[in-house]
Protein backbone atom coordinates (compact mmCIF):
# COMPACT_ATOMS: atom_id res chain seq x y z
CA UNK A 1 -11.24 17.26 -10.71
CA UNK A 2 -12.69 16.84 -7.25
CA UNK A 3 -9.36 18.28 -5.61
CA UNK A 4 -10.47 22.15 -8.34
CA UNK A 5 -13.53 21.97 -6.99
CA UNK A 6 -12.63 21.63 -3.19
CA UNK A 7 -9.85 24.11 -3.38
CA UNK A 8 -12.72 26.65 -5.50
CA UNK A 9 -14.67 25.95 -2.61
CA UNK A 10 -12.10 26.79 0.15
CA UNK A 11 -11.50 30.14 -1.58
CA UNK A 12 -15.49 30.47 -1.56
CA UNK A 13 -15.58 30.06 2.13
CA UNK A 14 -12.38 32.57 2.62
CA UNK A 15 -10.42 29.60 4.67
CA UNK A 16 -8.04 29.88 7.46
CA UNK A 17 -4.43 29.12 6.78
CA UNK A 18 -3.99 26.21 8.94
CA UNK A 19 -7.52 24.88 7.12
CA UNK A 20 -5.49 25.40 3.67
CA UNK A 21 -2.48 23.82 4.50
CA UNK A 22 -4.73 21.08 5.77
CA UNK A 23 -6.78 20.83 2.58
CA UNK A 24 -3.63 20.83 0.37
CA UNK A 25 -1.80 18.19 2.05
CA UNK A 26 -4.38 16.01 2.33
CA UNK A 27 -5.29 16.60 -1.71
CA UNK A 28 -1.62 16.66 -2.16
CA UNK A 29 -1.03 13.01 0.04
CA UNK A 30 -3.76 11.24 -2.28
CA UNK A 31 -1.97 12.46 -5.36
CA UNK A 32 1.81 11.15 -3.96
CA UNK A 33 -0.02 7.84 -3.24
CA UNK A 34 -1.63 7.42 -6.51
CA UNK A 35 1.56 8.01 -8.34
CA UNK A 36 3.45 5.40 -6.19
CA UNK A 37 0.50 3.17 -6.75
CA UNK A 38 1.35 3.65 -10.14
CA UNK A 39 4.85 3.01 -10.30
CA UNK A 40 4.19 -0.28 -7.92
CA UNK A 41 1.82 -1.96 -10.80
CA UNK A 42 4.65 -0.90 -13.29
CA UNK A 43 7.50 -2.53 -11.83
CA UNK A 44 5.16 -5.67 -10.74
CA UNK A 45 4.02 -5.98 -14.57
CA UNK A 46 8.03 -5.31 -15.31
CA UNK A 47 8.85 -8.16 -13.18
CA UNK A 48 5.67 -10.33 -13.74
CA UNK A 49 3.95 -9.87 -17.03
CA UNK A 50 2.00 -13.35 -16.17
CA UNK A 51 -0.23 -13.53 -13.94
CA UNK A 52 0.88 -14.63 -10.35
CA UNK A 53 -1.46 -14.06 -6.90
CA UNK A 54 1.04 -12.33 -5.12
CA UNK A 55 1.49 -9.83 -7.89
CA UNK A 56 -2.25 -9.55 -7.72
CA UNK A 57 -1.75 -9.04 -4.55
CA UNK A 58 0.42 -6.21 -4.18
CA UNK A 59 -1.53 -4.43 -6.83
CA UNK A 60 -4.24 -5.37 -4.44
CA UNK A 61 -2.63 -3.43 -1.42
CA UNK A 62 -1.60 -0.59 -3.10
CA UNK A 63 -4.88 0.19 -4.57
CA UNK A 64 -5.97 -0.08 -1.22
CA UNK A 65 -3.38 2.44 -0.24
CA UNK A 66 -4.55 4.94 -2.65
CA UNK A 67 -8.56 4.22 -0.80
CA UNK A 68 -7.45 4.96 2.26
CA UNK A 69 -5.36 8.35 1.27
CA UNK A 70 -8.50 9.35 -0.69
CA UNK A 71 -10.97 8.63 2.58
CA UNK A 72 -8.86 10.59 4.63
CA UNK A 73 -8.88 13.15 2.41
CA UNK A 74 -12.55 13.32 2.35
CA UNK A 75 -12.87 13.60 6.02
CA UNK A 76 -10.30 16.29 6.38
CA UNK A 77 -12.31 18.17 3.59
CA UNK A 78 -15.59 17.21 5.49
CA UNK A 79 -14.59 18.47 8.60
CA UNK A 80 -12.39 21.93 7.20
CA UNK A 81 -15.33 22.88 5.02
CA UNK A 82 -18.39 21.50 7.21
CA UNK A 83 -17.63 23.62 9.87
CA UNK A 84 -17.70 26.83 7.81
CA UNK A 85 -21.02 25.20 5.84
CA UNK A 86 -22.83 25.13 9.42
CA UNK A 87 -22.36 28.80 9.80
């Protein structure tokens, strides 16, 4: 929902094309992540439906994974659309 509402907002501002292409990767990056996150916790409950620490653990890292996409998306979207908010 965020990822509408940024893109709404780059067409707002009028963005340049390097500034979309920099928006949409970074939206599209957290997306790729999440759905590999996904598939991850599906094949660790596939191969261990009880509970074991280092399947918690890879859950672990892979939801971390899917943080750091999403932070770096926020910066790039911080710094495309900040500099055209400043204006």
């Amino acid at each position: 929902m965020l990822a509408v509402l940024v893109l709404a907002g780059g067409a707002v501002l009028h963005l340049a094309p390097l500034e979309w292409a920099a928006m949409v990767l970074a939206i599209a990056l957290v997306v790729t992540v999440e759905l590999l996150n996904t598939a991850l916790e599906a094949v660790v409950d596939l191969a261990s439906p009880e509970l074991h620490p280092l399947a918690k653990h890879a859950k672990d890292v892979a939801a971390a994974a899917v943080l750091i996409a999403s932070l770096g998306a926020v910066a790039v979207g911080a710094f495309v659309l900040w500099s055209h908010l400043a204006r």
